[in-house]
N, C-alpha and C. Protein backbone atom coordinates (compact mmCIF):
# COMPACT_ATOMS: atom_id res chain seq x y z
N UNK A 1 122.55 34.89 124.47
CA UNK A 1 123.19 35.87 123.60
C UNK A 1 122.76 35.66 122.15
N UNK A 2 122.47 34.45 122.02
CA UNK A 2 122.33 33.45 120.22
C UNK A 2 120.48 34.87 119.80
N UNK A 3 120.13 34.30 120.90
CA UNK A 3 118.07 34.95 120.77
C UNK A 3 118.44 35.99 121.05
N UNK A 4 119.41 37.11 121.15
CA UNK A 4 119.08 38.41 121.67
C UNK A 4 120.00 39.47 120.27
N UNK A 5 120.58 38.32 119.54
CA UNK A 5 121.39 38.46 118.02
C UNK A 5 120.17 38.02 117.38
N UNK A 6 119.31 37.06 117.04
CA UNK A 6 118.24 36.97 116.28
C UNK A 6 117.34 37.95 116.47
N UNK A 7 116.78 38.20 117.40
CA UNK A 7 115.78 39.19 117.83
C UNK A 7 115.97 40.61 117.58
N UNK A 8 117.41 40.93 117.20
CA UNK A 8 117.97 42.44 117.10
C UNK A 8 117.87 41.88 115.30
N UNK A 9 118.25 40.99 114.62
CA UNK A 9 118.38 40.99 113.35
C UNK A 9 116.56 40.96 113.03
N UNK A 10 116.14 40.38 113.46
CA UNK A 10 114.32 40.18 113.11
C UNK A 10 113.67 41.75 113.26
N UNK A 11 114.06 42.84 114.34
CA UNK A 11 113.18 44.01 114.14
C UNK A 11 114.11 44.90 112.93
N UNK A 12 115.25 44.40 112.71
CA UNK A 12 116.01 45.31 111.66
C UNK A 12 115.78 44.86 110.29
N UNK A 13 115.28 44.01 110.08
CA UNK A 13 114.28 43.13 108.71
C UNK A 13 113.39 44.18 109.00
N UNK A 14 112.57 43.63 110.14
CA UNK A 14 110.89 44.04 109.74
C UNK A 14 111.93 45.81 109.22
N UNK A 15 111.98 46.41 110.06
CA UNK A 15 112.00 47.98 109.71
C UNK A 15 112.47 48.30 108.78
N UNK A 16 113.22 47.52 107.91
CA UNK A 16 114.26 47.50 106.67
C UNK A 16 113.18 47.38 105.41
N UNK A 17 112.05 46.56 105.90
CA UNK A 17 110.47 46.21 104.90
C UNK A 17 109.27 46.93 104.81
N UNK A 18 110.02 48.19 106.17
CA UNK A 18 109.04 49.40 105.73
C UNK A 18 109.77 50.28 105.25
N UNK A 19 111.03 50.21 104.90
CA UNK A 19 111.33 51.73 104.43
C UNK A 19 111.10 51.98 103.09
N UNK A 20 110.64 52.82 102.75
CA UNK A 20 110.23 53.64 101.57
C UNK A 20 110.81 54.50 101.34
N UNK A 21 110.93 54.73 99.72
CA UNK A 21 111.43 55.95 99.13
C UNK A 21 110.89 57.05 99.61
N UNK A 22 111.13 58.46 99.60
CA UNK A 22 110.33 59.39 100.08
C UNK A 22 109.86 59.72 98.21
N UNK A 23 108.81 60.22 98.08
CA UNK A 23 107.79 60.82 96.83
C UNK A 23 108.11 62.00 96.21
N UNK A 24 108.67 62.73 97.11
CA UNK A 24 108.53 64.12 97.10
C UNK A 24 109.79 64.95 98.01
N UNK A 25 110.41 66.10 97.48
CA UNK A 25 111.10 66.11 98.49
C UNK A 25 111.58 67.49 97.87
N UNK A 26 112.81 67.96 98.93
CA UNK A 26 114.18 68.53 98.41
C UNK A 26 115.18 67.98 97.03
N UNK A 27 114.45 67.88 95.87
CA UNK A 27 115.43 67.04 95.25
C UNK A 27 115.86 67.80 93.80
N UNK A 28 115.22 68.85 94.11
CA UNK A 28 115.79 69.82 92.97
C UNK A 28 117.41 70.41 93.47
N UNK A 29 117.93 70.76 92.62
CA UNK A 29 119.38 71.73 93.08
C UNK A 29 119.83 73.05 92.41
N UNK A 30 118.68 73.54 92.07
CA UNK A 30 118.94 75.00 91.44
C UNK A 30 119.38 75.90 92.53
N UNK A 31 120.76 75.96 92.07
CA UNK A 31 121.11 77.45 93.19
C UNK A 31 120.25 78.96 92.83
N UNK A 32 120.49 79.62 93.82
CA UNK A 32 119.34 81.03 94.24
C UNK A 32 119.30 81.65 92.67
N UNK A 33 120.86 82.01 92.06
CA UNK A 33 121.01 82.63 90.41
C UNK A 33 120.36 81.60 89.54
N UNK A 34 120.05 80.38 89.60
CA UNK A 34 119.37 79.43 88.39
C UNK A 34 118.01 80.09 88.34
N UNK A 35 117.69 79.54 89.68
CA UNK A 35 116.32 79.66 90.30
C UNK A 35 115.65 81.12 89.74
N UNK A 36 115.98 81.98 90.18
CA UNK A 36 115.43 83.61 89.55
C UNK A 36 115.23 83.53 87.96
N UNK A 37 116.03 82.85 87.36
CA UNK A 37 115.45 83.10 86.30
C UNK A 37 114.28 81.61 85.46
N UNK A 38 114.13 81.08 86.93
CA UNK A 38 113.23 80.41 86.16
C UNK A 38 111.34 81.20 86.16
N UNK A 39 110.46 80.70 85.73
CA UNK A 39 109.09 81.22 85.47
C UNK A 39 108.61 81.05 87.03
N UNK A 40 107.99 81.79 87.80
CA UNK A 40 107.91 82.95 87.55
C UNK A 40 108.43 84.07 87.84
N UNK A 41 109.40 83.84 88.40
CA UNK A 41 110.60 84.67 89.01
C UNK A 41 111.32 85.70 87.80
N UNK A 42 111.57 84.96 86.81
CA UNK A 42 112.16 85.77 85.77
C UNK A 42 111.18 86.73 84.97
N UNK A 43 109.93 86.79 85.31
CA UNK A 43 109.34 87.60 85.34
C UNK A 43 108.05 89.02 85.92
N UNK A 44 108.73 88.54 87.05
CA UNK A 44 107.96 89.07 88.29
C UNK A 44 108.77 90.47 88.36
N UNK A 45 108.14 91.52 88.91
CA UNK A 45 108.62 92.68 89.58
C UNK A 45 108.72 92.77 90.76
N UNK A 46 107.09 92.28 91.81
CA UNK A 46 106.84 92.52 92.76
C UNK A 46 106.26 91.03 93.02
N UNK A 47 106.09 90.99 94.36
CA UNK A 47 105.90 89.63 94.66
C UNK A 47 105.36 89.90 96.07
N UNK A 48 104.15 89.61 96.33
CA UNK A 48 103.11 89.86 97.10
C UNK A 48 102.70 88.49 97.98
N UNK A 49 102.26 88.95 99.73
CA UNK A 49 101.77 87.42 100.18
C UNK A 49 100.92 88.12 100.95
N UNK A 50 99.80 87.87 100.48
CA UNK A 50 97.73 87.73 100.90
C UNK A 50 97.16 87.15 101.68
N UNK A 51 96.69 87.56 102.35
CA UNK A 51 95.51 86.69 103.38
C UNK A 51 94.32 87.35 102.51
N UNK A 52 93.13 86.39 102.58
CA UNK A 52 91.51 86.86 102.25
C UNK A 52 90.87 85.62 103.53
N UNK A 53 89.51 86.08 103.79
CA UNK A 53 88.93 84.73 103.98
C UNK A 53 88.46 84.03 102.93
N UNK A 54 87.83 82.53 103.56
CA UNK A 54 88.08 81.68 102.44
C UNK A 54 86.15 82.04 102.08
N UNK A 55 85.62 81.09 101.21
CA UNK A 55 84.58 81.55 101.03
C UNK A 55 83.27 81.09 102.35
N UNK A 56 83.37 79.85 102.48
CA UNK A 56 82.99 79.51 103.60
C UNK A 56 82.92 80.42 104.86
N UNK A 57 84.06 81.26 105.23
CA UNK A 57 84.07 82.14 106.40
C UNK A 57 83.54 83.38 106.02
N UNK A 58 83.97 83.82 104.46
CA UNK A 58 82.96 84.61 104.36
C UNK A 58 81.60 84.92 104.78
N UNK A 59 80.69 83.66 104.40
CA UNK A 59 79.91 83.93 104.31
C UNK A 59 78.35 83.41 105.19
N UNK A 60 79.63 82.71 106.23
CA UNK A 60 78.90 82.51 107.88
C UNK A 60 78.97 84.30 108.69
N UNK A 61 80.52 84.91 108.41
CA UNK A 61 80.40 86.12 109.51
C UNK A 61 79.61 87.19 108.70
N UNK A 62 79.32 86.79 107.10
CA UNK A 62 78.75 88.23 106.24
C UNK A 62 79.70 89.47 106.72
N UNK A 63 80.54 89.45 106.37
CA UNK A 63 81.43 90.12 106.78
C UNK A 63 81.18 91.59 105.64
N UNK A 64 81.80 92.64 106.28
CA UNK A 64 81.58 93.94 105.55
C UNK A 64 82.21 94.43 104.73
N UNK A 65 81.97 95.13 103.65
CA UNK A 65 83.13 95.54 102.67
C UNK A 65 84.33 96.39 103.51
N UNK A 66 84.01 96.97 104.71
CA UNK A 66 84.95 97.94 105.09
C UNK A 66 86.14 97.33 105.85
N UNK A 67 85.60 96.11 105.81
CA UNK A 67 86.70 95.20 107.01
C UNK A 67 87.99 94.86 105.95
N UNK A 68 88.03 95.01 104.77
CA UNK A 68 88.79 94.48 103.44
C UNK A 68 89.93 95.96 103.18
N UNK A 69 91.27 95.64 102.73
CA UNK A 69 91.73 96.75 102.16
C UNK A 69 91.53 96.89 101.10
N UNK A 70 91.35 95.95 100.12
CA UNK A 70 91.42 95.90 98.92
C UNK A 70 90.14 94.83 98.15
N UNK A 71 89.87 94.59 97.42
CA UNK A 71 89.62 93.54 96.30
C UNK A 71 90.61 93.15 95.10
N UNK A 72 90.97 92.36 95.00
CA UNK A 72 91.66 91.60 93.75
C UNK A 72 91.11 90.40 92.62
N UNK A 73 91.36 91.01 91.63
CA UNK A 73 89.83 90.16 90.70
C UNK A 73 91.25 89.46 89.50
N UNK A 74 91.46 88.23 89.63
CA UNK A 74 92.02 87.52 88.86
C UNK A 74 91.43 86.62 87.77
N UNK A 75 91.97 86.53 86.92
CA UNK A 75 91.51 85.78 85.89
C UNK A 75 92.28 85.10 84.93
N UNK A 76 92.23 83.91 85.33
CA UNK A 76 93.07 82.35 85.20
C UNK A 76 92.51 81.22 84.37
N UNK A 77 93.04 81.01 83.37
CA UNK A 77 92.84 79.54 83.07
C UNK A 77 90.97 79.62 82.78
N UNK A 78 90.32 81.34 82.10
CA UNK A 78 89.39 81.66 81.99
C UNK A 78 87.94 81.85 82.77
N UNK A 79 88.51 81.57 84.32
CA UNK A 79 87.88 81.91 85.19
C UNK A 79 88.21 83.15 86.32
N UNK A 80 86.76 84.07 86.45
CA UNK A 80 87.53 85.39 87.26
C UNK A 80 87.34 85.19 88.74
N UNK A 81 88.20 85.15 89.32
CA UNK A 81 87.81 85.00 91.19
C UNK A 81 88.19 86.18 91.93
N UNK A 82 87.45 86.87 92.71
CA UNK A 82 87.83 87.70 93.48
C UNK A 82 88.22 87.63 94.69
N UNK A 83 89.42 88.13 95.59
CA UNK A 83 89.76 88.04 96.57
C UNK A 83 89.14 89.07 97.74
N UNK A 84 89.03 89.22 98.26
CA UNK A 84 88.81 90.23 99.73
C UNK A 84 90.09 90.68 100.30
N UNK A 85 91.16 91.36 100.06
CA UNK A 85 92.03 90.58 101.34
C UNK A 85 92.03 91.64 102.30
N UNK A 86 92.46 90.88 103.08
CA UNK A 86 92.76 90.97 104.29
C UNK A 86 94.07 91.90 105.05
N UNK A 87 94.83 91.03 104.44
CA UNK A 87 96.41 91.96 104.59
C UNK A 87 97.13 91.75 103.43
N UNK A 88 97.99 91.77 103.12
CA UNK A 88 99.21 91.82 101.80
C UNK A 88 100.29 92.40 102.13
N UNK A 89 101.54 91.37 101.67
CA UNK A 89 102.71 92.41 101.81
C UNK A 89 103.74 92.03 100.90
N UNK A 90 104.47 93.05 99.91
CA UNK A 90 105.66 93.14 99.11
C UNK A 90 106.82 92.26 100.25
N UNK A 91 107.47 90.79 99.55
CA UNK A 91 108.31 90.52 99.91
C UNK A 91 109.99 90.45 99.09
N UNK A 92 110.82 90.40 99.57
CA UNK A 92 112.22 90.59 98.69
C UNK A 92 113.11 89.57 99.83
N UNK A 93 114.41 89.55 98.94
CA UNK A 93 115.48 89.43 99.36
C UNK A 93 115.14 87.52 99.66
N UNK A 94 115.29 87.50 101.09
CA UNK A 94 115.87 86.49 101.99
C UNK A 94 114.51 85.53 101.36
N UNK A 95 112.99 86.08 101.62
CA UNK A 95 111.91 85.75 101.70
C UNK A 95 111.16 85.45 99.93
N UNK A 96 111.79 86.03 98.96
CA UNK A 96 111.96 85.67 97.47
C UNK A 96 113.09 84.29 97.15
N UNK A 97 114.09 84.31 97.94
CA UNK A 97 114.72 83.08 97.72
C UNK A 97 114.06 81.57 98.17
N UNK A 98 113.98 81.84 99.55
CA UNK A 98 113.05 81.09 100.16
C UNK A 98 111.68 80.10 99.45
N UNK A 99 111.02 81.37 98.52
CA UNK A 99 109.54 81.13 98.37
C UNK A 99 110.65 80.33 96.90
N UNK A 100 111.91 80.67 95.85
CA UNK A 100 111.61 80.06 95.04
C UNK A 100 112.28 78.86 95.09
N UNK A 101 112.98 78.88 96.28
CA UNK A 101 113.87 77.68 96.59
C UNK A 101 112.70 76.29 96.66
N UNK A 102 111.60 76.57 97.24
CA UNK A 102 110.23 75.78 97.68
C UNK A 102 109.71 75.85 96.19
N UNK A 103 108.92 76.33 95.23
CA UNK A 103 108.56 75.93 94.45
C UNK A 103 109.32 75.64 92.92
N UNK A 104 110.85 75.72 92.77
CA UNK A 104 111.74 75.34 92.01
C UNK A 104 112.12 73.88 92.68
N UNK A 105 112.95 73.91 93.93
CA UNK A 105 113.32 72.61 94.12
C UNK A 105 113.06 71.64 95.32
N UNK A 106 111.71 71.74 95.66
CA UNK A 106 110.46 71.00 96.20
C UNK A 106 110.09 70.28 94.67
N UNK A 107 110.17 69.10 95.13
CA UNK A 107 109.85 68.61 93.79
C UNK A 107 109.53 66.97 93.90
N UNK A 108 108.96 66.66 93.23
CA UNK A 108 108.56 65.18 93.01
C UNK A 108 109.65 64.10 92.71
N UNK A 109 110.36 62.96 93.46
CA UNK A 109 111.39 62.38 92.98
C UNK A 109 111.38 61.79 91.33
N UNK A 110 112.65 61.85 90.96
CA UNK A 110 113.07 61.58 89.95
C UNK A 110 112.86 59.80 89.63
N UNK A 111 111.62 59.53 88.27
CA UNK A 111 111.68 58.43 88.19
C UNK A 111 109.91 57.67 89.45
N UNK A 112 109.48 59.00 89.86
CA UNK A 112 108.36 58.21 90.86
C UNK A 112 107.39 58.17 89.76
N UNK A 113 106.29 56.93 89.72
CA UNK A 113 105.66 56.78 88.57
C UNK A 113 104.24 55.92 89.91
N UNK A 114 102.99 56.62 90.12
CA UNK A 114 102.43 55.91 90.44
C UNK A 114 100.86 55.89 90.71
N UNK A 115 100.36 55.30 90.78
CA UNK A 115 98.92 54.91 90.39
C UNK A 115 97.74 55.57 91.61
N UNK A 116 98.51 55.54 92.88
CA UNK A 116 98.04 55.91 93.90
C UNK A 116 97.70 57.60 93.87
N UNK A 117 96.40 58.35 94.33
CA UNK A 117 95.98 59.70 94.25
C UNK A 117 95.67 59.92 95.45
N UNK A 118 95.58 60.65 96.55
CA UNK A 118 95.29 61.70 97.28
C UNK A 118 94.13 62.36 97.48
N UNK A 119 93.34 62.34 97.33
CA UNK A 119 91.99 63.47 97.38
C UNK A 119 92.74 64.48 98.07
N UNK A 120 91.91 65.02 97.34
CA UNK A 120 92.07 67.19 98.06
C UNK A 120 91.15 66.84 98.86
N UNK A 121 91.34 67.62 100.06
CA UNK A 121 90.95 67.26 101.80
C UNK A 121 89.77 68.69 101.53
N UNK A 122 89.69 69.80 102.52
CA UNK A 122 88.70 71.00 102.60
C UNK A 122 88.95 71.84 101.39
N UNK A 123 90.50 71.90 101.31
CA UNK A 123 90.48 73.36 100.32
C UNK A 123 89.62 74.03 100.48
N UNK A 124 89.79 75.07 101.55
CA UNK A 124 89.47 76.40 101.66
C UNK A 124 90.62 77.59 101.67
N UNK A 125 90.99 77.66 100.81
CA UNK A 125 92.28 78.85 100.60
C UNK A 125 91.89 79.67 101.22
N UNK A 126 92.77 80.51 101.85
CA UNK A 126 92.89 81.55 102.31
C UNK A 126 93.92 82.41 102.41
N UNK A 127 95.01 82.29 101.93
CA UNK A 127 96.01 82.61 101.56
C UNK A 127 96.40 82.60 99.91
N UNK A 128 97.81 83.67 100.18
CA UNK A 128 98.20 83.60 98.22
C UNK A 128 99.01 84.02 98.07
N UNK A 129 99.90 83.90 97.54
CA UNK A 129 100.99 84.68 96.80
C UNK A 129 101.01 85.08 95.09
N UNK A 130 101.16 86.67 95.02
CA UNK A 130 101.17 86.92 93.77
C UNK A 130 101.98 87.70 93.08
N UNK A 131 102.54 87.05 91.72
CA UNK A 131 103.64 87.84 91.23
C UNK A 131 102.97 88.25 90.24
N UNK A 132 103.43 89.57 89.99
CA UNK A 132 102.99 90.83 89.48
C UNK A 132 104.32 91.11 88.64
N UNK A 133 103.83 91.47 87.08
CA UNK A 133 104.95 92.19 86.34
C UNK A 133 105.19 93.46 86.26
N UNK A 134 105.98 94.22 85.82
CA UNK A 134 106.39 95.25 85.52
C UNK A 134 105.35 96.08 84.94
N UNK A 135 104.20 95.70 84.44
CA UNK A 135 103.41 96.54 84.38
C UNK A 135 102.17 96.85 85.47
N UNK A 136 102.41 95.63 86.37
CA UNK A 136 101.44 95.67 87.61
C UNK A 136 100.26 94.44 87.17
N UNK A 137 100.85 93.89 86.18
CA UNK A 137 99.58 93.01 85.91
C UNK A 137 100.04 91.45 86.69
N UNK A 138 99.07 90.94 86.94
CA UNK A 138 99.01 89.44 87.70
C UNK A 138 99.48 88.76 86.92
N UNK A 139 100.65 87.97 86.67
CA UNK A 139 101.03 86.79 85.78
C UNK A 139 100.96 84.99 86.20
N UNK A 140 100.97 85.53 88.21
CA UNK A 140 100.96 84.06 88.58
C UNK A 140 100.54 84.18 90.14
N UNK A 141 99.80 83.34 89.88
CA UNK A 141 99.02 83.41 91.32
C UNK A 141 99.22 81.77 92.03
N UNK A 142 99.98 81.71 93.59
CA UNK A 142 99.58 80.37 94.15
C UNK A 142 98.46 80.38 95.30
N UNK A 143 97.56 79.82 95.08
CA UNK A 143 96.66 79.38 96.50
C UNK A 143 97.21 78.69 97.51
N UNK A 144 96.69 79.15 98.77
CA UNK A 144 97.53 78.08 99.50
C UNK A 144 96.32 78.12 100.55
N UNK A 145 95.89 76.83 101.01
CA UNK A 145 94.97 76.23 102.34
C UNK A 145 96.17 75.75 103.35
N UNK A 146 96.25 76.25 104.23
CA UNK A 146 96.84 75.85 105.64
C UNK A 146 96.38 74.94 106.28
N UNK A 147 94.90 74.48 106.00
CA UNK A 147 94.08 74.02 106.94
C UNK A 147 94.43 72.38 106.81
N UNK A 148 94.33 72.26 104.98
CA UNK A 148 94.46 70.71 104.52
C UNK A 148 95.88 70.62 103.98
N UNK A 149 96.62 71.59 103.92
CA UNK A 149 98.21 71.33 103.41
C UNK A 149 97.90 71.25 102.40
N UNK A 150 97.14 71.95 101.37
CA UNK A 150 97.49 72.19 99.86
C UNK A 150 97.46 73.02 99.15
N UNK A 151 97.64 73.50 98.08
CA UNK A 151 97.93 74.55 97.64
C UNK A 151 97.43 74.57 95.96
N UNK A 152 97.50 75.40 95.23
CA UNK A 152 97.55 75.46 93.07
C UNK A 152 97.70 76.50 92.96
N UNK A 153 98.72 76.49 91.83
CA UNK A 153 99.40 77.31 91.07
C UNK A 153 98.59 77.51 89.68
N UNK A 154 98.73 78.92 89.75
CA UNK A 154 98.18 79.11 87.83
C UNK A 154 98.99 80.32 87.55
N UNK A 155 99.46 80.25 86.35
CA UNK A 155 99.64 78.83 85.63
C UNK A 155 100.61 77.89 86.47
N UNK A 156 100.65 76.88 86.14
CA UNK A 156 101.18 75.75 86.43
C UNK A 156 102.77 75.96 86.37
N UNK A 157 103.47 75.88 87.74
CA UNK A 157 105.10 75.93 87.37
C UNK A 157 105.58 74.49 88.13
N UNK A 158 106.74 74.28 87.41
CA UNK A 158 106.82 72.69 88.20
C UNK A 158 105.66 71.70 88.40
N UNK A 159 106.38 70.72 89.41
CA UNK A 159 105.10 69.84 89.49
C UNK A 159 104.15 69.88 90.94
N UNK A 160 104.31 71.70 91.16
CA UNK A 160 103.75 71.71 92.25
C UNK A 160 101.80 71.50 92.32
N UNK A 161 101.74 71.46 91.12
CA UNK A 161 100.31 70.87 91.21
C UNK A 161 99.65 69.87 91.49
N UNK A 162 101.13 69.16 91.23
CA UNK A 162 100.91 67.56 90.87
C UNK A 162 101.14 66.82 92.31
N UNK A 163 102.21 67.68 93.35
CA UNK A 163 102.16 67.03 94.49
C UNK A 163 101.27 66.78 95.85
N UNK A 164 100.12 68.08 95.21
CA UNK A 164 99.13 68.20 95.79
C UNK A 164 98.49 66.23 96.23
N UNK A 165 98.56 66.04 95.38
CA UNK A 165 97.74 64.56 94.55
C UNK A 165 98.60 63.28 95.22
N UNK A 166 100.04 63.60 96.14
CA UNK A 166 100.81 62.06 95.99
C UNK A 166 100.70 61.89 97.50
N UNK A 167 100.34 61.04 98.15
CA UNK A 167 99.96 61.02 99.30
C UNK A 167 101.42 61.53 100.63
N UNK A 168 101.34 62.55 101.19
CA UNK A 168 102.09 63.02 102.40
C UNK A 168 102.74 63.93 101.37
N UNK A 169 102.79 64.28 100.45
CA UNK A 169 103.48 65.49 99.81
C UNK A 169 103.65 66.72 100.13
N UNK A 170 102.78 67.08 100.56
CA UNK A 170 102.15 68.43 101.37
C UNK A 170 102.67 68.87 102.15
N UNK A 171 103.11 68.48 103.53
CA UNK A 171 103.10 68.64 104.91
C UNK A 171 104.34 69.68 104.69
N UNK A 172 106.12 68.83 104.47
CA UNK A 172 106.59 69.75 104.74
C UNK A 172 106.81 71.30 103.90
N UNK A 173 106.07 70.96 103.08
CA UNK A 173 105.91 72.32 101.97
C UNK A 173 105.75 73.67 102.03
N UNK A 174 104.11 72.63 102.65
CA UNK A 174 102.99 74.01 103.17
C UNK A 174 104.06 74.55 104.33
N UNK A 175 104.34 73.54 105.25
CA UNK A 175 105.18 73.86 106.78
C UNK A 175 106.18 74.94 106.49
N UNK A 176 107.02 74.84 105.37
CA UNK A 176 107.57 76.05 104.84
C UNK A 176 107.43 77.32 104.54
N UNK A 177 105.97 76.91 103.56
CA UNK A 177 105.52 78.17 103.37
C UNK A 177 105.11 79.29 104.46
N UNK A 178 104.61 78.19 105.33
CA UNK A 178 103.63 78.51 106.54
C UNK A 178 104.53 79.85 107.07
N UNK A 179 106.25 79.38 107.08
CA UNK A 179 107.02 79.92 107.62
C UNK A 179 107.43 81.19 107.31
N UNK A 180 107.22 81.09 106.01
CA UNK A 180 107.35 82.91 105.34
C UNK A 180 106.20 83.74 105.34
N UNK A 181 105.01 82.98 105.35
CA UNK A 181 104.40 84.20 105.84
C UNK A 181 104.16 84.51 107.34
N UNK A 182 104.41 83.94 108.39
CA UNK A 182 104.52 84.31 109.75
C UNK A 182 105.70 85.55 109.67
N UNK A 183 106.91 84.95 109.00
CA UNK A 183 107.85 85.59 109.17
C UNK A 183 107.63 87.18 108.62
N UNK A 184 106.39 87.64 107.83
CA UNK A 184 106.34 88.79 107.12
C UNK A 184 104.53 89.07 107.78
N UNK A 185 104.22 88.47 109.05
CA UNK A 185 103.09 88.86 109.33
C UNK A 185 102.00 88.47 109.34
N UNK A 186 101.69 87.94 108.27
CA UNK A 186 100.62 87.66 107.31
C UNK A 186 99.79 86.13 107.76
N UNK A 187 98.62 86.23 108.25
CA UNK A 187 98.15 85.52 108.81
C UNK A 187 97.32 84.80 108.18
């Protein structure tokens, strides 16, 4: 009974010497009314979620202008990129809370300070979400790769740029995101 009380206290050490803080998390608490009026929400009209291919797939299938509904030509942080897309769709309500609940309070823990970086994996975006003002102009665009779980924002809101970079940050994020656009189609 003496070795079977040591042996239960010895794997509850070891496992007690791996636990770690989590990095990243749920650790914001802006309710849905904070949240809206933070950037870019408090200035969005319309709020859009994109598929394009990425460039890579582009330009193995040479794909045709007619296969595209649209083109979208952004210009960020003084560079212009054009999209292809694919599909797009105006989201509201349930699916606007959602998206700002994830990039308001998805957030980096309070007090994490650390030396360790991440490499960006493929990044091949293929996806996006874009908020559009009242005059129809682009104010904020996020990329998002499904493939490697990462994503960038321009301009920059929160420290969702930054979690790209902290190792396992990603997963349940993207997994979120992943979830609103299934939920509205968008592949």
């Amino acid at each position: 009974m003496k070795n079977i009380f040591l042996i239960l206290n010895f794997f509850l050490l070891i496992q007690s010497g791996y636990a770690q803080k989590q990095d990243c998390g749920w650790f914001g608490n802006m309710k849905p009314a904070e949240r809206i009026k933070q950037f870019p929400f408090n200035k969005a009209k319309k709020i859009v979620l994109i598929s394009y291919p990425g460039e890579i797939a582009l330009a193995k299938k040479g794909s045709s202008e007619n296969s595209f509904i649209r083109t979208l030509t952004l210009n960020f942080e003084g560079k212009e990129k054009k999209y292809n897309l694919l599909q797009e769709k105006e989201i509201s309500g349930k699916d606007v809370d959602s998206l700002s609940k994830l990039l308001i309070n998805y957030t980096i823990r309070k007090g994490y300070k650390s030396n360790i970086m991440q490499e960006v994996k493929c990044y091949q975006p293929r996806n996006g979400v874009v908020f559009y003002d009242e005059t129809g102009k682009v104010i904020c665009f996020l990329e998002i790769c499904f493939e490697c779980m990462q994503s960038y924002i321009s301009p920059a809101v929160g420290k969702i740029n930054e979690l790209n970079h902290i190792p396992d940050c990603g997963n349940e994020r993207i997994l979120y995101l992943k979830e609103i656009f299934r939920r509205n189609g968008i592949n």
